[in-house]
C-alpha atoms as a PDB file:
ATOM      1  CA  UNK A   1       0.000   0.000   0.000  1.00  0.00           C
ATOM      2  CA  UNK A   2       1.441   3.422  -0.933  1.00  0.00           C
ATOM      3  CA  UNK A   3       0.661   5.223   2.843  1.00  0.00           C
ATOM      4  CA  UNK A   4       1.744   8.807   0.641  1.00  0.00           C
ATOM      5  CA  UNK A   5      -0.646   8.248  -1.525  1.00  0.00           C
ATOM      6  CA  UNK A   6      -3.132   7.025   1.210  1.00  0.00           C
ATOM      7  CA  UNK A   7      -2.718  10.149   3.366  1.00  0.00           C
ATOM      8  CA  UNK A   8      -3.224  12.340   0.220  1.00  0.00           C
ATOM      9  CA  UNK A   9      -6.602  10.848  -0.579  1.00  0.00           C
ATOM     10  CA  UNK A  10      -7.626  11.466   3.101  1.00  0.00           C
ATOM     11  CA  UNK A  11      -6.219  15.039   2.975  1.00  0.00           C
ATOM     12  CA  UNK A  12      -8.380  15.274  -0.210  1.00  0.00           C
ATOM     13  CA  UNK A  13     -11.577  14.451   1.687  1.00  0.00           C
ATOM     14  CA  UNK A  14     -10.521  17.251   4.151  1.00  0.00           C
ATOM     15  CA  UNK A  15      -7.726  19.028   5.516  1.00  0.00           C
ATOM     16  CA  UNK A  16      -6.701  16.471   9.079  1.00  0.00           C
ATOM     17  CA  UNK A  17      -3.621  17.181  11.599  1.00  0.00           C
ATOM     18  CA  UNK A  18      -1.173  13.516  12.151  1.00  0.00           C
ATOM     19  CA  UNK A  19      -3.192  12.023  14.647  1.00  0.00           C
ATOM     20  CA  UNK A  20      -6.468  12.348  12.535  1.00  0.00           C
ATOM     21  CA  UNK A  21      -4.777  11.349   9.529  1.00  0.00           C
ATOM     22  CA  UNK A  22      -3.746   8.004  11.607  1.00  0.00           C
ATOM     23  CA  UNK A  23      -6.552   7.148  13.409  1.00  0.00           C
ATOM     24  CA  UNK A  24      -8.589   7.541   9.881  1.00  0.00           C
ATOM     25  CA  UNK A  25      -5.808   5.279   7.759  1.00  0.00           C
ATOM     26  CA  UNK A  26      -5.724   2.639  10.346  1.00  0.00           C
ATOM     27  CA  UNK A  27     -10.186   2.407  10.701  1.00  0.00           C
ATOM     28  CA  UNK A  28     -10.017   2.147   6.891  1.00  0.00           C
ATOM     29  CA  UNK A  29      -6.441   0.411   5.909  1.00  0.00           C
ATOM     30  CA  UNK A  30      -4.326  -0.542   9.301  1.00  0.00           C
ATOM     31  CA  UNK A  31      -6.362  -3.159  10.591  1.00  0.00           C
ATOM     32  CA  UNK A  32      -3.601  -5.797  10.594  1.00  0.00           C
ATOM     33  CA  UNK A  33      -0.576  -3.434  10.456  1.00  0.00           C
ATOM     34  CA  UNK A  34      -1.557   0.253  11.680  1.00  0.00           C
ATOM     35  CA  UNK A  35       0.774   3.109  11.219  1.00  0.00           C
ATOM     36  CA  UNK A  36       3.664   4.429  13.754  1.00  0.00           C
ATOM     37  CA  UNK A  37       2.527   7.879  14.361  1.00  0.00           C
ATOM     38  CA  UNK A  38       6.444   8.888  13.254  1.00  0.00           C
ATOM     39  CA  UNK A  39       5.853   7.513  10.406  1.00  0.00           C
ATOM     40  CA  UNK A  40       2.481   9.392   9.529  1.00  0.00           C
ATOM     41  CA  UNK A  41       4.859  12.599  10.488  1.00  0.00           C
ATOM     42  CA  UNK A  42       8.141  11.769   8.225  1.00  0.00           C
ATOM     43  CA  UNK A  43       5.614  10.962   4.993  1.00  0.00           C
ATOM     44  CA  UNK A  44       4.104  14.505   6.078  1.00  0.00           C
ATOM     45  CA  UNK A  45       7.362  15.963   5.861  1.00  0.00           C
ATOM     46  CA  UNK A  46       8.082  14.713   2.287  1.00  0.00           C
ATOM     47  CA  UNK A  47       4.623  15.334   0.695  1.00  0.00           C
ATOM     48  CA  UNK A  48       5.142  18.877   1.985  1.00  0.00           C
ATOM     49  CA  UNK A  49       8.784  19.148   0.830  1.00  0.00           C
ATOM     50  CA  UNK A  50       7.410  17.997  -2.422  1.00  0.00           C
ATOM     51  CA  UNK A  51       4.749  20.577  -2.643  1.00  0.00           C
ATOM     52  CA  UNK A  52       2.340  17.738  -2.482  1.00  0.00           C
ATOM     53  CA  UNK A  53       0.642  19.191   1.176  1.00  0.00           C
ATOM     54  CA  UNK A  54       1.025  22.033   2.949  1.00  0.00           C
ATOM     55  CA  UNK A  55       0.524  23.609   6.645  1.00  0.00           C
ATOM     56  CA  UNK A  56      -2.974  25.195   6.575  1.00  0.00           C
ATOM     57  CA  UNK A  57      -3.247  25.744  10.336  1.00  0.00           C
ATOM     58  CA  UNK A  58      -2.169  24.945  13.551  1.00  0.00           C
ATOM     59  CA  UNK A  59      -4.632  24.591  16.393  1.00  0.00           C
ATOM     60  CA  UNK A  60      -4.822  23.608  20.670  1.00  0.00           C
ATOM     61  CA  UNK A  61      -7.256  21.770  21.667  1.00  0.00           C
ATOM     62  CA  UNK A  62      -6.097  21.193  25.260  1.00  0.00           C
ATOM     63  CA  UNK A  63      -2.627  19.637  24.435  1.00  0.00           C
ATOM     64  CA  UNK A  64      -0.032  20.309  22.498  1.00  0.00           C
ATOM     65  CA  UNK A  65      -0.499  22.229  18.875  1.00  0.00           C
ATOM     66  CA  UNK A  66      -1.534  20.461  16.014  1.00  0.00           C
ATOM     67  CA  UNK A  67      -0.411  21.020  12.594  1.00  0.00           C
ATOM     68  CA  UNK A  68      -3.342  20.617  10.019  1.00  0.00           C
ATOM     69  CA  UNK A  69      -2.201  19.869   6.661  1.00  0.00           C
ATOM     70  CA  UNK A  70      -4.717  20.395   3.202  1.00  0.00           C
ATOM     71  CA  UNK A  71      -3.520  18.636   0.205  1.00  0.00           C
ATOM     72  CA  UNK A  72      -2.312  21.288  -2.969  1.00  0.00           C
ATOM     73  CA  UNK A  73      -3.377  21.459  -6.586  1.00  0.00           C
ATOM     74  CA  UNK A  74      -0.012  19.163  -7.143  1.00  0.00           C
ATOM     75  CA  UNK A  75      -1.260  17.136  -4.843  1.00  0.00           C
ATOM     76  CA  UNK A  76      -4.263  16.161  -6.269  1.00  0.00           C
ATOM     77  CA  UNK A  77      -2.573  16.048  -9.807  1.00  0.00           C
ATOM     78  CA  UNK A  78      -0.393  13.505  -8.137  1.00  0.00           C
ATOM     79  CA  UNK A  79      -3.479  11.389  -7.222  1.00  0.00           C
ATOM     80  CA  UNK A  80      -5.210  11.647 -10.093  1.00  0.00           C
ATOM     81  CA  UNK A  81      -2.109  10.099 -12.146  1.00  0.00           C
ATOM     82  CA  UNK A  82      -1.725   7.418  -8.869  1.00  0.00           C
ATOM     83  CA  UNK A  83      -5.230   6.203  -9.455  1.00  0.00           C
ATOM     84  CA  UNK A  84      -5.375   6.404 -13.355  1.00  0.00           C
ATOM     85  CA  UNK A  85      -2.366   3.962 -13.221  1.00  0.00           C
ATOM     86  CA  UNK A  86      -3.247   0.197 -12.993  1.00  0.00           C
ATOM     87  CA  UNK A  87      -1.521  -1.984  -9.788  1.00  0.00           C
ATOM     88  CA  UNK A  88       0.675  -4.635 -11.364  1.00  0.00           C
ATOM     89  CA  UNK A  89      -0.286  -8.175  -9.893  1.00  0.00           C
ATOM     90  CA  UNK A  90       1.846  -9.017  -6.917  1.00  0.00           C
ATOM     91  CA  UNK A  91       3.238 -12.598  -5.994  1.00  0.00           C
ATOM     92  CA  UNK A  92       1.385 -12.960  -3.008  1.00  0.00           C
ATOM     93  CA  UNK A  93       2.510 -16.355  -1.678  1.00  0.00           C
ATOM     94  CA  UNK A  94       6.064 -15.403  -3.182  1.00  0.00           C
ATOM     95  CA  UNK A  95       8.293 -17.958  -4.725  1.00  0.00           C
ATOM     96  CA  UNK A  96       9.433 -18.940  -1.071  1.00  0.00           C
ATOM     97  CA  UNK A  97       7.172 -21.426  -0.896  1.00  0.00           C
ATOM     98  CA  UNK A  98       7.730 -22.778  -4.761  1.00  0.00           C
ATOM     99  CA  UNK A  99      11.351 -22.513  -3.760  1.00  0.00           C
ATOM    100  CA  UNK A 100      10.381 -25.017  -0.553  1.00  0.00           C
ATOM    101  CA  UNK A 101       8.302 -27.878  -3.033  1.00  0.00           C
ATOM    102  CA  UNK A 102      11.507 -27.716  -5.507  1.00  0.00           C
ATOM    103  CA  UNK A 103      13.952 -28.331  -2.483  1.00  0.00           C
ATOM    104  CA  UNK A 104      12.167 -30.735  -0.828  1.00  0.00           C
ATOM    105  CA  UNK A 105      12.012 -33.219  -4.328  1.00  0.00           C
ATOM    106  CA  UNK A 106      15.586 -32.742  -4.453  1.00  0.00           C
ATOM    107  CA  UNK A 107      16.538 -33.050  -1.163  1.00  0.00           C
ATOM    108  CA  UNK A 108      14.501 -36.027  -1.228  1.00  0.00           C
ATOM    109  CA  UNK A 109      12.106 -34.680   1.293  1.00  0.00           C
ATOM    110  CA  UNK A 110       8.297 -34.920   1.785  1.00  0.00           C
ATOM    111  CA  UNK A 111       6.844 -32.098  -0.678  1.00  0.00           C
ATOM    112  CA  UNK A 112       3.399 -33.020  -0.045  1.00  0.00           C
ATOM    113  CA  UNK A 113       4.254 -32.611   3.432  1.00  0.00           C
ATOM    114  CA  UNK A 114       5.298 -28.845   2.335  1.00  0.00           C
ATOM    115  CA  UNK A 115       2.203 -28.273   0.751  1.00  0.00           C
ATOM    116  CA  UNK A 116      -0.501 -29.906   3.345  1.00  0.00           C
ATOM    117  CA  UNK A 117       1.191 -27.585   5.683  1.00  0.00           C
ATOM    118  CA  UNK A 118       0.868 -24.218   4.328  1.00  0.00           C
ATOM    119  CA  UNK A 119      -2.646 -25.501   2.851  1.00  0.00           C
ATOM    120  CA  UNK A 120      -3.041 -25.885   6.710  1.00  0.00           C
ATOM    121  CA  UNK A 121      -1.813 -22.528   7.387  1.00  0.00           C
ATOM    122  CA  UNK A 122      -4.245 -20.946   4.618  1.00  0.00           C
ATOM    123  CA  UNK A 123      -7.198 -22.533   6.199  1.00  0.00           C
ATOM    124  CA  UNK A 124      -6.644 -21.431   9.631  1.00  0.00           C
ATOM    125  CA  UNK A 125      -5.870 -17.579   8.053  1.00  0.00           C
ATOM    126  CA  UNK A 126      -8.951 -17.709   5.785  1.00  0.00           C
ATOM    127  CA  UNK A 127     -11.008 -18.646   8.925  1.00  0.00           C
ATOM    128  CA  UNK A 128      -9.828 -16.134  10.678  1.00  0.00           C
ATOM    129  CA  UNK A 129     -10.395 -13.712   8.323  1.00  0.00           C
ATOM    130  CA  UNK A 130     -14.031 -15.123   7.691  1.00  0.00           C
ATOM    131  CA  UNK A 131     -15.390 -14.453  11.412  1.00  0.00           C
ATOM    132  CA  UNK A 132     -13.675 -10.885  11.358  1.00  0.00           C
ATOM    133  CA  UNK A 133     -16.073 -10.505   8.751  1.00  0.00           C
ATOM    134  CA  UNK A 134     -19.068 -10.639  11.019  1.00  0.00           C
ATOM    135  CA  UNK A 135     -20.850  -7.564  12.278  1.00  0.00           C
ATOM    136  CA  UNK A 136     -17.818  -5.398  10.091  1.00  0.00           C
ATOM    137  CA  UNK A 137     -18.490  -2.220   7.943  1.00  0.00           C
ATOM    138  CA  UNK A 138     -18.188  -2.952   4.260  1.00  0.00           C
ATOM    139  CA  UNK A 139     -15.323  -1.395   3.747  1.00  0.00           C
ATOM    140  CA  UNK A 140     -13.546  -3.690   6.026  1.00  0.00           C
ATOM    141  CA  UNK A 141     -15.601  -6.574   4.573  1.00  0.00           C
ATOM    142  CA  UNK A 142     -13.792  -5.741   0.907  1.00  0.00           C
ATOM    143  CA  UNK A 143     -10.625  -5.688   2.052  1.00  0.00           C
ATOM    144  CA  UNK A 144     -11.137  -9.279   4.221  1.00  0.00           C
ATOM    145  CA  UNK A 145     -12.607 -10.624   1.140  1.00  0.00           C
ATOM    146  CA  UNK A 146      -9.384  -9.001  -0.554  1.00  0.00           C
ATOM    147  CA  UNK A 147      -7.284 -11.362   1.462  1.00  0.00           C
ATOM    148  CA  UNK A 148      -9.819 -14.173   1.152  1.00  0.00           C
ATOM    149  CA  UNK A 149      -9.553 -14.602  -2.343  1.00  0.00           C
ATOM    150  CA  UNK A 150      -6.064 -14.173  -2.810  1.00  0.00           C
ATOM    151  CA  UNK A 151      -5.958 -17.291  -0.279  1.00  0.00           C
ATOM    152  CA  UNK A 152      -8.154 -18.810  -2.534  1.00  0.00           C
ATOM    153  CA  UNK A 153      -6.096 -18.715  -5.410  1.00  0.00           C
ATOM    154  CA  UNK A 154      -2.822 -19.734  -3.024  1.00  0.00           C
ATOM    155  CA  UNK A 155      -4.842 -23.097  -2.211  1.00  0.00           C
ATOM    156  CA  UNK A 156      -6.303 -23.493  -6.143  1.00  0.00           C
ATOM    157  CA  UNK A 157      -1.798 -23.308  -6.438  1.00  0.00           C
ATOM    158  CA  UNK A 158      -1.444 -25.861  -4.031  1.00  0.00           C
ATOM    159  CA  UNK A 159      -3.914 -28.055  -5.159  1.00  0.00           C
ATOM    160  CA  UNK A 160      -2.200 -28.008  -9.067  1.00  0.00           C
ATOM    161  CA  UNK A 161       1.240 -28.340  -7.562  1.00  0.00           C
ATOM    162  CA  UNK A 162      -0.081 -31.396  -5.453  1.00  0.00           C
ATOM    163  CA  UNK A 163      -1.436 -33.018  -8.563  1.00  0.00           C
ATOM    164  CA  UNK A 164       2.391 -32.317 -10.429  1.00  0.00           C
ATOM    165  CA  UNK A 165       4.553 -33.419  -7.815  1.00  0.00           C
ATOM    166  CA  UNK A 166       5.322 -36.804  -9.274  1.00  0.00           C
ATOM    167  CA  UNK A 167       5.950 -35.455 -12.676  1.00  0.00           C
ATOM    168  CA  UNK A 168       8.128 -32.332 -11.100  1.00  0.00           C
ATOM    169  CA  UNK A 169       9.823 -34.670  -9.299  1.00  0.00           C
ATOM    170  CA  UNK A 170      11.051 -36.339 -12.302  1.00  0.00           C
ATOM    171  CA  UNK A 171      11.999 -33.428 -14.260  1.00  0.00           C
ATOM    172  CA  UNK A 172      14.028 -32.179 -11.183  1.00  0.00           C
ATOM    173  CA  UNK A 173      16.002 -35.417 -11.393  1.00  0.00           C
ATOM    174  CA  UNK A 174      17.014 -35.616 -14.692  1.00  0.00           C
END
């Protein structure tokens, strides 16, 4: 996830200080991995350095100031390029775990054993993931089912690989 580009959609919505703009990325994006407030503060420091956001007040409300930042014509032009440009496809599972099943048929090890335990794994994540979808908002909803179906295709991996480990064992050993 590109958190510069996340905080400048948020500051498009309406100008926030750092702790707004964190409490706001992690209800809608941080459920498993919120931001460090620092790190809200340093990408606030670039996108201003880069003209991208700048200071539009600074405010008390019993504690110490807060710096409100409001995202700049750049800025948006910056987001409008982000979202017209398609996300390439990402190797979710990796090839650590391809890497593992090719080992493990020449080492002479169990590959099946490989597999059945991340397939393992996967279950016990996409369960997981299924009962935090009870009682959510939508928006967390879409990004569970995010997850869920990229598990999906993981196990629809496993499954082929499963089915080829004979014949991948043999072309390994020639």
């Amino acid at each position: 996830m590109s958190v510069p580009h996340t905080l400048l959609g948020l500051l498009e919505v309406q100008p926030r200080h750092g702790y707004d703009l964190k409490r706001a990325y992690d209800a809608h994006f941080g459920h498993d991995r919120p931001l460090k407030p620092g790190q809200v503060y340093a990408t606030l420091g670039r996108l201003e350095r880069d003209g991208f956001v700048v200071v539009s007040g600074t405010d008390r409300e019993g504690g110490p100031d807060r710096t409100t930042y409001a995202v700049t014509a750049d800025g948006v032009t910056d987001l409008d390029h982000w979202f017209s440009e398609p996300e390439g496809p990402s190797a979710y599972l990796q090839p650590v775990l391809f890497a593992k099943v090719v080992l493990a048929l020449q080492s002479g090890r169990d590959a099946a054993q490989v597999l059945d335990a991340q397939r393992a794994e996967h279950l016990v994540a996409m369960r997981s993931l299924t009962a935090l979808k009870h009682g959510a908002d939508l928006d967390r909803v879409l990004g569970l089912d995010f997850a869920l179906f990229h598990l999906e295709a993981d196990l629809r991996w496993l499954e082929h690989t499963a089915a080829r480990l004979d014949r991948l064992g043999k072309e390994l050993s020639r």
